[in-house]
N, C-alpha and C. Protein backbone atom coordinates (compact mmCIF):
# COMPACT_ATOMS: atom_id res chain seq x y z
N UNK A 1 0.84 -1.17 0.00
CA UNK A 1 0.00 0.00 0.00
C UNK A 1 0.90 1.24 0.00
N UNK A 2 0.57 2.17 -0.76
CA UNK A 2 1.80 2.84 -0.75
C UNK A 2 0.45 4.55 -0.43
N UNK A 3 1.16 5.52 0.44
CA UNK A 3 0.48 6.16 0.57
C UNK A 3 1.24 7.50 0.20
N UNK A 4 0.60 8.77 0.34
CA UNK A 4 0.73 10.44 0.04
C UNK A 4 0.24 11.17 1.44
N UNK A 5 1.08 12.08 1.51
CA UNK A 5 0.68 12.91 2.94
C UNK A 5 0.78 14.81 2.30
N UNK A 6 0.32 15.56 2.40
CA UNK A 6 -0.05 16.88 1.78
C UNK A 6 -0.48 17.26 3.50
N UNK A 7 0.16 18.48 3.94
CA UNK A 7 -0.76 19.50 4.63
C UNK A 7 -0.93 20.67 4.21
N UNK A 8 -1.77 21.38 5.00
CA UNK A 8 -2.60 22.59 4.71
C UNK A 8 -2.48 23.74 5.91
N UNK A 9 -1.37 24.81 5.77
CA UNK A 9 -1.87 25.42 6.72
C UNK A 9 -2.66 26.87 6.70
N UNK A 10 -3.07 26.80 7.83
CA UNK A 10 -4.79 27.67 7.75
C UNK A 10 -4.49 28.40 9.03
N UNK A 11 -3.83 29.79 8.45
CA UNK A 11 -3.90 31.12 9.45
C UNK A 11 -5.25 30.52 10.54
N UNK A 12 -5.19 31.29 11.54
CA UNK A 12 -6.54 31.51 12.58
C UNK A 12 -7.58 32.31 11.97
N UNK A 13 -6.87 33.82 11.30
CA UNK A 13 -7.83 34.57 11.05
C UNK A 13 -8.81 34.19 9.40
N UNK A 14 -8.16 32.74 8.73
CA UNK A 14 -8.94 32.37 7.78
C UNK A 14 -10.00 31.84 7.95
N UNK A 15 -10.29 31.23 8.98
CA UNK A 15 -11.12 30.41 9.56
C UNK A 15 -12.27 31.10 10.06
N UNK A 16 -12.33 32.77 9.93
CA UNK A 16 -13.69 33.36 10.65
C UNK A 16 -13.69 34.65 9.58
N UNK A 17 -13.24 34.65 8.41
CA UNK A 17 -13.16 35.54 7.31
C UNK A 17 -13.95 34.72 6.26
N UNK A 18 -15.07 35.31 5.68
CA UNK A 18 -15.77 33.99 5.38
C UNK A 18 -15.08 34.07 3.57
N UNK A 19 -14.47 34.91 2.56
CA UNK A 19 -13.97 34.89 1.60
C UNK A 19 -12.58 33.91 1.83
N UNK A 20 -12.28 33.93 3.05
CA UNK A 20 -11.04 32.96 3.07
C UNK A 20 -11.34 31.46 3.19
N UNK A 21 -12.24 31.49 4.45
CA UNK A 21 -13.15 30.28 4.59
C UNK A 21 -13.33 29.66 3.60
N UNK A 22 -14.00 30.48 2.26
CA UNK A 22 -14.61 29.33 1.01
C UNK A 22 -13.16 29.16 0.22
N UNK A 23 -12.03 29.93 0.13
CA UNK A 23 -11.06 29.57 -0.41
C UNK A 23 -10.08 28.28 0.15
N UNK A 24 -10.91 28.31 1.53
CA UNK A 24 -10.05 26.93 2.43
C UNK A 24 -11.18 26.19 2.33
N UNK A 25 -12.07 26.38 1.35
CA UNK A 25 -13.00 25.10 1.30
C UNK A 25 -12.64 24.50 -0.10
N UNK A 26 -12.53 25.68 -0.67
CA UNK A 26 -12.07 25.21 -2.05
C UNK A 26 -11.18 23.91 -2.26
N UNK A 27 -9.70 24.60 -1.30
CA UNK A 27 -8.92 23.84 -1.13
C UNK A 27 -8.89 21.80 -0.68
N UNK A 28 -9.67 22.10 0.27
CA UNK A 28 -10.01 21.04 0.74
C UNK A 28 -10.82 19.72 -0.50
N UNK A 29 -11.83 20.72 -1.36
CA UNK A 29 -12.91 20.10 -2.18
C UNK A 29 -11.68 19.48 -3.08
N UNK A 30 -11.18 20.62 -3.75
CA UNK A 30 -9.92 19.86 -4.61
C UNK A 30 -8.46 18.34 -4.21
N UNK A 31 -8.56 18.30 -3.04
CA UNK A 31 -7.74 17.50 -2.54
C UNK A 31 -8.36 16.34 -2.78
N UNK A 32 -9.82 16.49 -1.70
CA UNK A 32 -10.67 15.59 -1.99
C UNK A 32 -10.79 14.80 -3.11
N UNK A 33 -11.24 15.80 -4.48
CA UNK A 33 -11.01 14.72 -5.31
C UNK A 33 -9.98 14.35 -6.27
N UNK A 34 -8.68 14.07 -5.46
CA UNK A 34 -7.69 13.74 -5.68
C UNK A 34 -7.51 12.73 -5.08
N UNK A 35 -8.33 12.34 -4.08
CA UNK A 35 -7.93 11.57 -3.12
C UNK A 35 -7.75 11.57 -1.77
N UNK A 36 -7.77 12.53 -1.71
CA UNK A 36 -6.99 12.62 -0.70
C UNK A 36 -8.23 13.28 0.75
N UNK A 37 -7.90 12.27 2.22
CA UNK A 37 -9.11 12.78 2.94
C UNK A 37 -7.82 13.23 4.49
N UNK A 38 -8.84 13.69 5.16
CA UNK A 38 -7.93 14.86 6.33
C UNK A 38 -8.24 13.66 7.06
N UNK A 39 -6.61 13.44 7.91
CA UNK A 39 -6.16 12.55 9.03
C UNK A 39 -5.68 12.67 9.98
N UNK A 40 -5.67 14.25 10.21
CA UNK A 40 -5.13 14.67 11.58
C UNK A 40 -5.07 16.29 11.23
N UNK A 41 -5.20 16.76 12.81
CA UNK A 41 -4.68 18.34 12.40
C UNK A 41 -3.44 18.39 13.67
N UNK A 42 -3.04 19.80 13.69
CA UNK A 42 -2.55 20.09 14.99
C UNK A 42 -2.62 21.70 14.83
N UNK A 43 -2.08 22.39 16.10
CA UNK A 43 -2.33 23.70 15.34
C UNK A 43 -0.78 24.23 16.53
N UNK A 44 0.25 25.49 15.72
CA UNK A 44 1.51 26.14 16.30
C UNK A 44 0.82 27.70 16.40
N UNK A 45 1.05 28.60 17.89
CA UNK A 45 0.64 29.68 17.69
C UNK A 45 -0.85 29.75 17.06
N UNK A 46 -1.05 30.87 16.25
CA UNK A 46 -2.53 31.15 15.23
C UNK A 46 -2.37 30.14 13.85
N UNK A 47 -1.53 29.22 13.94
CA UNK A 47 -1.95 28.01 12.59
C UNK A 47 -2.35 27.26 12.83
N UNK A 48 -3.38 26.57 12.51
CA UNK A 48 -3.94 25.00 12.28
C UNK A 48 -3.31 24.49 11.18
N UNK A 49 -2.88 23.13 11.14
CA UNK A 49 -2.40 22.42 10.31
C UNK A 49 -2.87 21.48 10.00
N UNK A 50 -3.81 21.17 8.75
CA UNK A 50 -4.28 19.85 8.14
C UNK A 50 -3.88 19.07 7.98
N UNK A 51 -3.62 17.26 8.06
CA UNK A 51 -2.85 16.79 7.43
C UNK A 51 -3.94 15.69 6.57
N UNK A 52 -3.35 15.94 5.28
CA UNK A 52 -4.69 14.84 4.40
C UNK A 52 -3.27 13.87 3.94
N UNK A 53 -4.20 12.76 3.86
CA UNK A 53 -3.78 11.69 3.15
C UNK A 53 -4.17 11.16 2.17
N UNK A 54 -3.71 10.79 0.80
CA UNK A 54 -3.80 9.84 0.07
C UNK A 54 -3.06 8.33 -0.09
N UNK A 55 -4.54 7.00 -0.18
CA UNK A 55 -3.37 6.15 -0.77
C UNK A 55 -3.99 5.27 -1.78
N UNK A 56 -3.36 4.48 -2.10
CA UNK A 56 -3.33 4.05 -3.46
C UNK A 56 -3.67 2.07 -2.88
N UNK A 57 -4.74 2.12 -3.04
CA UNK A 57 -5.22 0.55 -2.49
C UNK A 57 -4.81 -0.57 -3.04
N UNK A 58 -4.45 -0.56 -4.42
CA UNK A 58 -3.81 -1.18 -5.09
C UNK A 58 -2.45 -1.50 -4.60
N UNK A 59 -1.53 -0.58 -3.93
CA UNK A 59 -0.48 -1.44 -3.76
C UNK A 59 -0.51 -2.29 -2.49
């Protein structure tokens, strides 16, 4: 199984700005269909950090 790891980080103040909000939704929608689904966050200071994963079932 061979997998992909991508994060995302997301200021504090994107998260309650709602033009940023849909641009961090955007983001997310596009990963998605790539594959790829969110498997953890954590957050340093004012960042949250996404972490999505993709993997490939086949291997």
């Amino acid at each position: 199984m061979t997998g992909e790891h991508r994060v995302l980080r997301v200021h504090g103040g994107r998260l309650v700005v709602a033009e940023r909000r849909l641009e961090l939704e955007g983001e997310l929608d596009r990963a998605y269909a790539e594959g790829f689904a969110l498997v953890d966050s954590f957050s340093v200071d004012d960042n949250v950090y996404l972490v999505l994963r993709r993997v490939d079932p086949l291997d």
